[in-house]
N, C-alpha and C. Protein backbone atom coordinates (compact mmCIF):
# COMPACT_ATOMS: atom_id res chain seq x y z
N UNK A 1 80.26 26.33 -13.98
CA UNK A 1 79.88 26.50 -12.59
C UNK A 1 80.96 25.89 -11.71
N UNK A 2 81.36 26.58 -10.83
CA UNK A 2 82.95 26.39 -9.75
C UNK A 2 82.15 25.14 -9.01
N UNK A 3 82.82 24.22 -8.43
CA UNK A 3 82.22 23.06 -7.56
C UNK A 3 82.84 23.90 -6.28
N UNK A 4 82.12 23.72 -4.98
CA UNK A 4 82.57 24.13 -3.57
C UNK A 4 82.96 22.81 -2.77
N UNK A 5 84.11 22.92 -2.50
CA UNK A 5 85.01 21.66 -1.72
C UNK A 5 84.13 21.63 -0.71
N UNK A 6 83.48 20.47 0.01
CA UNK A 6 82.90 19.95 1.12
C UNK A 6 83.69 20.36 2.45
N UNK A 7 83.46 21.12 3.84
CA UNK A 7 84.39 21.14 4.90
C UNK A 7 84.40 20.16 5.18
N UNK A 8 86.02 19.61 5.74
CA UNK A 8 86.70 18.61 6.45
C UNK A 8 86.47 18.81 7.84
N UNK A 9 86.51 17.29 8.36
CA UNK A 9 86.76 16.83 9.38
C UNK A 9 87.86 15.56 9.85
N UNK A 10 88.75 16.04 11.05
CA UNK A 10 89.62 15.62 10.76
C UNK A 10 89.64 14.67 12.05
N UNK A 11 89.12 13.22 12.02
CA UNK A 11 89.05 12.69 13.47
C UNK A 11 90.30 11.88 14.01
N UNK A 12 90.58 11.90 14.94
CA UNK A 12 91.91 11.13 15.83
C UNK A 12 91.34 10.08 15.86
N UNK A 13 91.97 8.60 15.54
CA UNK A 13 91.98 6.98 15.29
C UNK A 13 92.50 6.78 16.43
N UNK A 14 92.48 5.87 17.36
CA UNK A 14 93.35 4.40 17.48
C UNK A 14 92.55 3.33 18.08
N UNK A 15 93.05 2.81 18.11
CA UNK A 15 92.76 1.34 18.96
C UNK A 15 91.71 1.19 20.23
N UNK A 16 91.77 2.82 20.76
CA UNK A 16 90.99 2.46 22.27
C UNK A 16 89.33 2.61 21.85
N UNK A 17 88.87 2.76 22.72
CA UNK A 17 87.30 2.93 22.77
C UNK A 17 86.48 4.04 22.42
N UNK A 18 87.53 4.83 23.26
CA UNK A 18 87.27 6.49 23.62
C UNK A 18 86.97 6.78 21.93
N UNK A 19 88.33 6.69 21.36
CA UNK A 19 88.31 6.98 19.66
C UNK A 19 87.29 6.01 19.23
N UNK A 20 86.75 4.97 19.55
CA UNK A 20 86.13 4.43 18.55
C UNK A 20 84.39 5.10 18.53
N UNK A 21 83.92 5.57 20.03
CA UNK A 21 82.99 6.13 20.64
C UNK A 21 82.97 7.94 19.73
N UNK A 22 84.16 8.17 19.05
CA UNK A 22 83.97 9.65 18.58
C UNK A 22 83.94 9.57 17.21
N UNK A 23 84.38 8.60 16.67
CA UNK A 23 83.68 8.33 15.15
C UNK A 23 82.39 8.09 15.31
N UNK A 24 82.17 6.99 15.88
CA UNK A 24 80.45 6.66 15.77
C UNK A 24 79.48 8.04 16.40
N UNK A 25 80.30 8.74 17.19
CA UNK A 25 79.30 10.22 17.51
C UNK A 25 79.21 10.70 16.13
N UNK A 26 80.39 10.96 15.57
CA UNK A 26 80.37 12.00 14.53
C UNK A 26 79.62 11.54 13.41
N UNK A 27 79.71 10.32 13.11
CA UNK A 27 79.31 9.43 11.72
C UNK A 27 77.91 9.85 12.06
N UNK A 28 77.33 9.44 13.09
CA UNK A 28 75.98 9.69 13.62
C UNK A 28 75.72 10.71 13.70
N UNK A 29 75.92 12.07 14.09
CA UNK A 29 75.46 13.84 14.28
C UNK A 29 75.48 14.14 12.96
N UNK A 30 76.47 13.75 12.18
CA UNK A 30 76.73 14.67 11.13
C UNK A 30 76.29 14.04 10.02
N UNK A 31 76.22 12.60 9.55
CA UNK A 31 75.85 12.03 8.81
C UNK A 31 74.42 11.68 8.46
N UNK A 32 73.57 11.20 7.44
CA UNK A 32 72.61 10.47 7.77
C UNK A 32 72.50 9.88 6.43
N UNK A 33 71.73 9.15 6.48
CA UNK A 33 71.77 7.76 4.94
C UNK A 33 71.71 8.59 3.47
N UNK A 34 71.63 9.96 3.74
CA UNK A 34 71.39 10.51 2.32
C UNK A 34 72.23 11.92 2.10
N UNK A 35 72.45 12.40 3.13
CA UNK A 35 73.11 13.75 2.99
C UNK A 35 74.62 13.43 3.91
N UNK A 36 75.53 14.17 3.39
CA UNK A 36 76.95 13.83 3.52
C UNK A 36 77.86 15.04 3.46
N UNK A 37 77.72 15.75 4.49
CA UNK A 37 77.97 17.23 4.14
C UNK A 37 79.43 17.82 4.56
N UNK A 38 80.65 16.77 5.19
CA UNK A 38 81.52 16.41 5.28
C UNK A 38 82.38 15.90 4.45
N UNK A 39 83.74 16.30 4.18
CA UNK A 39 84.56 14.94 4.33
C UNK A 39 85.34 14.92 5.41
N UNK A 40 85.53 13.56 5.44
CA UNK A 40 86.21 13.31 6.64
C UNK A 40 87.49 12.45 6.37
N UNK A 41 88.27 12.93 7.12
CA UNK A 41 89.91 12.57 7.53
C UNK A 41 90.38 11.99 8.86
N UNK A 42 90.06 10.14 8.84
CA UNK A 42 90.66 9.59 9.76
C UNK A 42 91.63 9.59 9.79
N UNK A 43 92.62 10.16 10.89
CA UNK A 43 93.81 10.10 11.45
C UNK A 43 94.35 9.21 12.41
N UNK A 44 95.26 8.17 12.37
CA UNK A 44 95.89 7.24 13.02
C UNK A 44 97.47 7.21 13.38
N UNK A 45 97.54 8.20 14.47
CA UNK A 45 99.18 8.43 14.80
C UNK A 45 99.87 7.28 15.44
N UNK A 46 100.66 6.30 14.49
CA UNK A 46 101.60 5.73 14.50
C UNK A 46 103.00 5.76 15.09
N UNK A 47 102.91 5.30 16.84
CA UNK A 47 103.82 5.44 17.19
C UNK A 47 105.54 5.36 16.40
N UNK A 48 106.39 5.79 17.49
CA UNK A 48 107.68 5.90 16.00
C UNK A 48 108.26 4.76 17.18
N UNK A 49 108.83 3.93 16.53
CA UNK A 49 109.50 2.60 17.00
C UNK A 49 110.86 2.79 17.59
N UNK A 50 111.62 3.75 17.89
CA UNK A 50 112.82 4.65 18.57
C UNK A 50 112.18 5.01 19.59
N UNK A 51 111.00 5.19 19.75
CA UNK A 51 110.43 5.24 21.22
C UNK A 51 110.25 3.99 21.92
N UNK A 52 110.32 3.20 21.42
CA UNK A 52 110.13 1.81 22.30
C UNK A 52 111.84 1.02 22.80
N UNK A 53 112.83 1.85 21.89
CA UNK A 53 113.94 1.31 22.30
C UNK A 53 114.92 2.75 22.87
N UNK A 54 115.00 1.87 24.27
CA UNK A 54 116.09 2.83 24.97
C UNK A 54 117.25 3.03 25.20
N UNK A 55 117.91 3.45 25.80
CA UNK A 55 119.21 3.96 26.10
C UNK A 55 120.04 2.54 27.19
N UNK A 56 120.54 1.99 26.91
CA UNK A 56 121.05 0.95 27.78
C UNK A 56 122.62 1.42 28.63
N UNK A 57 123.18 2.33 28.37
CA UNK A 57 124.21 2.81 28.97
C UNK A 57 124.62 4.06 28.10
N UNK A 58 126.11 4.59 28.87
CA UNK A 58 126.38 5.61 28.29
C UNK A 58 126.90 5.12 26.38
N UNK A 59 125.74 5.88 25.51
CA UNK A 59 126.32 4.99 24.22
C UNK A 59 125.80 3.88 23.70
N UNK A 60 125.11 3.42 24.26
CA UNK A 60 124.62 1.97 24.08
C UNK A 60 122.96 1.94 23.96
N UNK A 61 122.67 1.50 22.76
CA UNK A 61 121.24 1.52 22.74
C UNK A 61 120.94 0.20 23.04
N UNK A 62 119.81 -0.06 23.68
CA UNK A 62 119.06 -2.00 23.83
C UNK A 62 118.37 -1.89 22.68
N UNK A 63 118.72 -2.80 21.83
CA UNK A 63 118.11 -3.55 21.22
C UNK A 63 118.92 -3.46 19.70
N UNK A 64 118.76 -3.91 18.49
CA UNK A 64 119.41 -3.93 17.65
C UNK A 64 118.80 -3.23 16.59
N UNK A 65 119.33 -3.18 15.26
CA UNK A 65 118.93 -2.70 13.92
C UNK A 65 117.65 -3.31 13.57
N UNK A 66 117.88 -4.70 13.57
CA UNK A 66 116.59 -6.06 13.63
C UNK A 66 115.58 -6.05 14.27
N UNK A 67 116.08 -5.61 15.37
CA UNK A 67 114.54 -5.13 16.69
C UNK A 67 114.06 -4.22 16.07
N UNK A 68 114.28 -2.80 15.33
CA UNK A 68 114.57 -1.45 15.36
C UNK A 68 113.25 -1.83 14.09
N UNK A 69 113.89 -2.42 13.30
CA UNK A 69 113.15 -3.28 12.50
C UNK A 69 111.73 -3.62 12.43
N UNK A 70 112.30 -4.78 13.42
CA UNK A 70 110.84 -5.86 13.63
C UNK A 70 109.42 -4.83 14.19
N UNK A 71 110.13 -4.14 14.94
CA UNK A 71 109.06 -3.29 15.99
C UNK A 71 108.13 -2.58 14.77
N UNK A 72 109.26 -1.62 14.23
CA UNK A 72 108.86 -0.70 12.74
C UNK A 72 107.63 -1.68 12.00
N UNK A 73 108.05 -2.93 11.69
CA UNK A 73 106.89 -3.62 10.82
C UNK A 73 106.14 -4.14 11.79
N UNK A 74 106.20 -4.50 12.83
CA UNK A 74 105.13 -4.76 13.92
C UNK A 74 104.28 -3.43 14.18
N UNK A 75 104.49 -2.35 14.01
CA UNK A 75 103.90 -0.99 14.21
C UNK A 75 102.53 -0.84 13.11
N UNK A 76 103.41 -0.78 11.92
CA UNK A 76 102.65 -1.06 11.15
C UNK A 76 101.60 -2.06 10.83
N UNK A 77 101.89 -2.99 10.95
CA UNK A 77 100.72 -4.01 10.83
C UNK A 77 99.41 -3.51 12.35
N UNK A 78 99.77 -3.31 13.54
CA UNK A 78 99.11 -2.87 13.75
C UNK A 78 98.06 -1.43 13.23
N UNK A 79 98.85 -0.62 12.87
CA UNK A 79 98.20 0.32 12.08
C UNK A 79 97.48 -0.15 10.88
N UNK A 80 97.21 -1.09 9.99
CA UNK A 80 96.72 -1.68 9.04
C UNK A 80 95.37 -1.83 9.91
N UNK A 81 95.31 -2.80 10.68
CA UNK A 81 94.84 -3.32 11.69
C UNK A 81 93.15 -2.21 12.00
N UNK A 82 93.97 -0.54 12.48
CA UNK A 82 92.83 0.14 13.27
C UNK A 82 92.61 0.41 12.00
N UNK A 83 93.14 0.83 11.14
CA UNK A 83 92.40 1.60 9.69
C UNK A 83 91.29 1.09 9.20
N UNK A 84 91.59 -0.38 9.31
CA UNK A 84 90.43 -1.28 8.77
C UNK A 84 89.44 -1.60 9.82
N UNK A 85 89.43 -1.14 10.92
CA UNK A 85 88.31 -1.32 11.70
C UNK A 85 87.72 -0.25 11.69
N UNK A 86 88.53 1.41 11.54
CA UNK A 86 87.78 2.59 10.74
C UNK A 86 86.78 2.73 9.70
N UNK A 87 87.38 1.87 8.59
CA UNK A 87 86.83 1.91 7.52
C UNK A 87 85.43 0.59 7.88
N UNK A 88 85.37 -0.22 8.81
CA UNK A 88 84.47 -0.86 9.08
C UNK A 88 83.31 -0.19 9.44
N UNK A 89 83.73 0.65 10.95
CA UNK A 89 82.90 1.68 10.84
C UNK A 89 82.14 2.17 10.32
N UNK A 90 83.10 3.44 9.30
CA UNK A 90 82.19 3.81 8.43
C UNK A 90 81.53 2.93 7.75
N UNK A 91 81.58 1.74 7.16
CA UNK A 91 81.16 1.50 6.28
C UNK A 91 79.42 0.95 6.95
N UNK A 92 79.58 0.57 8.15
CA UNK A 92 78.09 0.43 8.75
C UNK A 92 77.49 1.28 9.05
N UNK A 93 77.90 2.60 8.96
CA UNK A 93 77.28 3.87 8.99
C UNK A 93 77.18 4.62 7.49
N UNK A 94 76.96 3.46 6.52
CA UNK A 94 76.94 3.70 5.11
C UNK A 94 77.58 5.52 4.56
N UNK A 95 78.43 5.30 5.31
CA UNK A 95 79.75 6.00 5.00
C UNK A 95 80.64 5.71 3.98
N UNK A 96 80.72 6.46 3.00
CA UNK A 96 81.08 5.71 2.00
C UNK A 96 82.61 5.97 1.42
N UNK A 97 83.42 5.65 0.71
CA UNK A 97 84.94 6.08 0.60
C UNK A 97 84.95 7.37 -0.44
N UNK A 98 83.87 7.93 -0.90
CA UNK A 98 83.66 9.41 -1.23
C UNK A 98 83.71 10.56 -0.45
N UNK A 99 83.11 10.05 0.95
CA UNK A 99 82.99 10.47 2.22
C UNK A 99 84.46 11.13 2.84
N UNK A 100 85.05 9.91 2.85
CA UNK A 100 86.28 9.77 4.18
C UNK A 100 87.65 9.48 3.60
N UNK A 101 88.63 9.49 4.17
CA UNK A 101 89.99 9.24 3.43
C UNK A 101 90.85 9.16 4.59
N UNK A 102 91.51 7.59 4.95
CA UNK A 102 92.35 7.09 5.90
C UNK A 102 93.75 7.52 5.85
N UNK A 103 94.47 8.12 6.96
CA UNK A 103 95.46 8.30 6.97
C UNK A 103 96.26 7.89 8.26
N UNK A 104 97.87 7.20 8.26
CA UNK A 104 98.70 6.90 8.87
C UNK A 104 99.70 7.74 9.00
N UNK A 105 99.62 8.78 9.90
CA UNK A 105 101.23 9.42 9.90
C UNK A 105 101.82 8.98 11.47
N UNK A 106 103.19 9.07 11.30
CA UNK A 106 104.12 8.50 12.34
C UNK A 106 104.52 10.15 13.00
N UNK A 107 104.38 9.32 14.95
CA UNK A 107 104.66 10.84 15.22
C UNK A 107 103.25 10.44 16.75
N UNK A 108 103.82 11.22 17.19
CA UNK A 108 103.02 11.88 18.72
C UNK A 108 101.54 12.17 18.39
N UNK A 109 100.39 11.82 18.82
CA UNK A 109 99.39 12.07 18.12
C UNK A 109 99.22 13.23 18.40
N UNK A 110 99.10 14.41 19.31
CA UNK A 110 99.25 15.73 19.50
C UNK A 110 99.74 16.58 18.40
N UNK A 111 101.03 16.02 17.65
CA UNK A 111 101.26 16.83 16.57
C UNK A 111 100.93 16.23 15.65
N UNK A 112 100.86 15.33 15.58
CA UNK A 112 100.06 14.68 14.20
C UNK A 112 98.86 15.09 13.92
N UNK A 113 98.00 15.29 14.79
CA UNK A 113 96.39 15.75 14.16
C UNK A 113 96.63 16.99 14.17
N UNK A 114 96.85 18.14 14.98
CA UNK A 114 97.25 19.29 14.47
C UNK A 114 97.99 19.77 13.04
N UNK A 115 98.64 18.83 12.92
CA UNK A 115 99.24 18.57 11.80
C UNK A 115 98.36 18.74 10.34
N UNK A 116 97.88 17.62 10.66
CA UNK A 116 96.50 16.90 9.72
C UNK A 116 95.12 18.16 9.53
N UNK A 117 95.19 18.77 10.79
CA UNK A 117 94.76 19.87 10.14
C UNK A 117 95.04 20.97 9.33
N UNK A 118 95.88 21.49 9.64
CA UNK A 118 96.52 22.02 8.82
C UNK A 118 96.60 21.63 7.44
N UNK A 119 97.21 20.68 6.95
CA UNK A 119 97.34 20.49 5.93
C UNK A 119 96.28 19.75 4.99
N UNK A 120 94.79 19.98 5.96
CA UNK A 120 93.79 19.54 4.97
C UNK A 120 92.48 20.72 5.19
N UNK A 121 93.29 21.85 5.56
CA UNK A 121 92.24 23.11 6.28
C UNK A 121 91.40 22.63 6.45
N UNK A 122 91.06 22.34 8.06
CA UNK A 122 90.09 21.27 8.42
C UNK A 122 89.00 22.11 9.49
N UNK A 123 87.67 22.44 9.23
CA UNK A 123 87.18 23.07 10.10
C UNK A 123 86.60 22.52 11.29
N UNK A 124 86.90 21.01 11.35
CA UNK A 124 86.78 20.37 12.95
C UNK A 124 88.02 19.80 13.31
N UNK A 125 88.14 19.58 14.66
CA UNK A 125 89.02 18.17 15.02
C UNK A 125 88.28 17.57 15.91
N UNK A 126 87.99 16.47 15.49
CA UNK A 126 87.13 15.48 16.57
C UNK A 126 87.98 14.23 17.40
N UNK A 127 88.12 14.05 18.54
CA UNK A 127 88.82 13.50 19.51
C UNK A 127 88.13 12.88 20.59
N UNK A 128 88.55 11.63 21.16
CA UNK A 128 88.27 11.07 22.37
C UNK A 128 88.58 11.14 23.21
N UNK A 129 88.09 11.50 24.26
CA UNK A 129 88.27 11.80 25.57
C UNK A 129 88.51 10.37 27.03
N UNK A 130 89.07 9.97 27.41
CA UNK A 130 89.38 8.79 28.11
C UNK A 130 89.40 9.21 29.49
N UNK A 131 88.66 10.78 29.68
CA UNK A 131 88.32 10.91 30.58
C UNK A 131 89.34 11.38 32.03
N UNK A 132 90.34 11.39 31.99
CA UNK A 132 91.42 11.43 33.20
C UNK A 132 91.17 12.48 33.86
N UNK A 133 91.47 12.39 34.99
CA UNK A 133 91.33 13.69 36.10
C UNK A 133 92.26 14.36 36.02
N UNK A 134 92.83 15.46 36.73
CA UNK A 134 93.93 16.36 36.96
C UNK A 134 94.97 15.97 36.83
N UNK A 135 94.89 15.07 37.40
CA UNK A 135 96.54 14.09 37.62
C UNK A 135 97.03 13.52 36.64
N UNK A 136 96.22 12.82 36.40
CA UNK A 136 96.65 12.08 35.19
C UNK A 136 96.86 12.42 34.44
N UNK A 137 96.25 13.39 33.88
CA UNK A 137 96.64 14.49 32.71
C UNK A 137 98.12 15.35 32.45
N UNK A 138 98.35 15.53 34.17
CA UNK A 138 99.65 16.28 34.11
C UNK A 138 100.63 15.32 33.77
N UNK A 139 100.61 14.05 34.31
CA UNK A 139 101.49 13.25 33.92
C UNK A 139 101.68 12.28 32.66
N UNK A 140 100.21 11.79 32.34
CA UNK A 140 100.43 11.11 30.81
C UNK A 140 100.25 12.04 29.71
N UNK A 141 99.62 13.45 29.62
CA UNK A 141 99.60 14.73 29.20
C UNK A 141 97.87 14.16 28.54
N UNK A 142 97.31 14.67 28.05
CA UNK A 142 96.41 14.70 27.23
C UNK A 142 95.96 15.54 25.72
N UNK A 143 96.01 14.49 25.14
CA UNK A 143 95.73 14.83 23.00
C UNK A 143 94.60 15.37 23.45
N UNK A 144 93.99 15.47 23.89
CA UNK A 144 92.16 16.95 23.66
C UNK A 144 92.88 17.71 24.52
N UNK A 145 93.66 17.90 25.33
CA UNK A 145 93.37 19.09 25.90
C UNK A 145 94.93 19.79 24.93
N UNK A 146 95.51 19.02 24.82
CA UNK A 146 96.70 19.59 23.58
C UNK A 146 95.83 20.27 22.32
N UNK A 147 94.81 19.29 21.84
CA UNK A 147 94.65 20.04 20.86
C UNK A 147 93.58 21.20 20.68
N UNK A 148 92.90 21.47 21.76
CA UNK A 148 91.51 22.12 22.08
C UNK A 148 92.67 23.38 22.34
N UNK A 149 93.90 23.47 22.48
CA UNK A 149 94.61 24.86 22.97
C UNK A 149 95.66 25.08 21.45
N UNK A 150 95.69 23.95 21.03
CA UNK A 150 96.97 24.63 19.91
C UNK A 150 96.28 24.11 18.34
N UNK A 151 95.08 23.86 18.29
CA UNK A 151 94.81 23.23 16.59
C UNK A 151 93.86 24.70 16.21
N UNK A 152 94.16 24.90 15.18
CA UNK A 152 93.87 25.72 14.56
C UNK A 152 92.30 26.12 13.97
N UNK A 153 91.52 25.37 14.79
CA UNK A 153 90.21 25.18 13.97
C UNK A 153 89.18 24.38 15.49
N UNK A 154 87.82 24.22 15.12
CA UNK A 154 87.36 24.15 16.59
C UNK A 154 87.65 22.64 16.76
N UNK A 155 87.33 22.12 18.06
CA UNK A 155 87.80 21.10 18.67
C UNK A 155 86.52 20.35 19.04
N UNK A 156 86.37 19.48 19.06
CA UNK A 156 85.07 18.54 19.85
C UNK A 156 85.82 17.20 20.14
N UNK A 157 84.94 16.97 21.59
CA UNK A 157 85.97 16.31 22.64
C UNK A 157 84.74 15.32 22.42
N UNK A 158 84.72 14.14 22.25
CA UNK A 158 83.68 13.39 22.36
C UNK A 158 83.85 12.68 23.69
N UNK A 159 82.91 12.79 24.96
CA UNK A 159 83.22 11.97 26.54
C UNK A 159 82.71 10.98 25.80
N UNK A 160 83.06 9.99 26.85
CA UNK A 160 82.49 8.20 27.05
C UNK A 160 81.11 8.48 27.36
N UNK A 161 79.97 8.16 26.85
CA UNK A 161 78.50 8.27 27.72
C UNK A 161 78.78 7.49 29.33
N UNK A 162 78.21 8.39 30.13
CA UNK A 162 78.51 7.69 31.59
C UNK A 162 77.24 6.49 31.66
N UNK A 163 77.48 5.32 32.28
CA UNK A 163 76.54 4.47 32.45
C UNK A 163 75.93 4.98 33.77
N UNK A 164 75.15 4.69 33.55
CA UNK A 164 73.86 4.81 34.71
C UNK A 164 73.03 3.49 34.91
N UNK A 165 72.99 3.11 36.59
CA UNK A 165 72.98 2.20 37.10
C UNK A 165 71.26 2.50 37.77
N UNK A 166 70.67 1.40 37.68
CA UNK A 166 69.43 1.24 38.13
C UNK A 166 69.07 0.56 39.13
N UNK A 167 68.44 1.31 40.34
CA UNK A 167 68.25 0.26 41.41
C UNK A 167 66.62 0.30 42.17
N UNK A 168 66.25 -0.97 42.35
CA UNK A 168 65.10 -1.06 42.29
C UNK A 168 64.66 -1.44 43.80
């Protein structure tokens, strides 16, 4: 009897809220203490450390091999860092490492989770939304609305729940 591979889900990691607010959606919608009808693929795009060092004149980069370095293993350790607060996550959402499978790739998170889909034919991409207006968007660009137009598979934007204020 053929076993049928579980569909993937492939969620965007980091550090902020927004992402931490779209695991716990998803762990929660899709999960529950007994049925597990997913796997899932945390994704954590690891800035590239050549982006943090610039151009100091014509020819001249600031900073050194050592910086170039330090930053590179400073990058990383932060990335250690969100994985394991991922895997915390899941793990209070008795999510289990049968479930899910952590990944670090270096790179723009826009092409990195597109990426990540692809190469794990992934029939979601789940993403945090941080909410920005028009503007902001044009200028810091935005990973959901990048990937809701170019990933290959459907998209879910998880918003921030809006607070609501009570007055008596």
């Amino acid at each position: 009897m053929a076993t049928t591979e579980k569909p993937v889900i492939v969620i965007g990691f980091d550090d902020s809220e927004y992402s931490t607010g779209a695991l716990e959606w998803t762990l929660d919608h899709f999960f529950s203490s007994s049925i597990h009808p997913f796997k899932i693929v945390v994704v954590y795009a690891k800035p590239m450390p050549d982006l943090f060092i610039g151009v100091g004149g014509p020819g001249m980069m600031v900073g050194s091999a050592g910086t170039f370095q330090y930053l590179d293993e400073d990058l990383k350790k932060k990335a250690a860092i969100i994985i394991e607060t991922a895997k915390q996550i899941c793990a209070s959402k008795s999510v289990t490492v049968d479930d899910v499978k952590f990944e670090v790739d270096e790179g723009d998170a826009r092409y990195v989770l597109c990426e990540a889909v692809g190469r794990h034919r992934a029939s979601m991409l789940v993403v945090g939304s941080h909410g920005y207006g028009a503007v902001k968007r044009a200028f810091l660009g935005s990973v959901s609305d990048y990937c809701a137009h170019q990933a290959s598979c459907t998209v879910l934007i998880v918003k921030k729940p809006k607070t609501t204020t009570t007055t008596t």
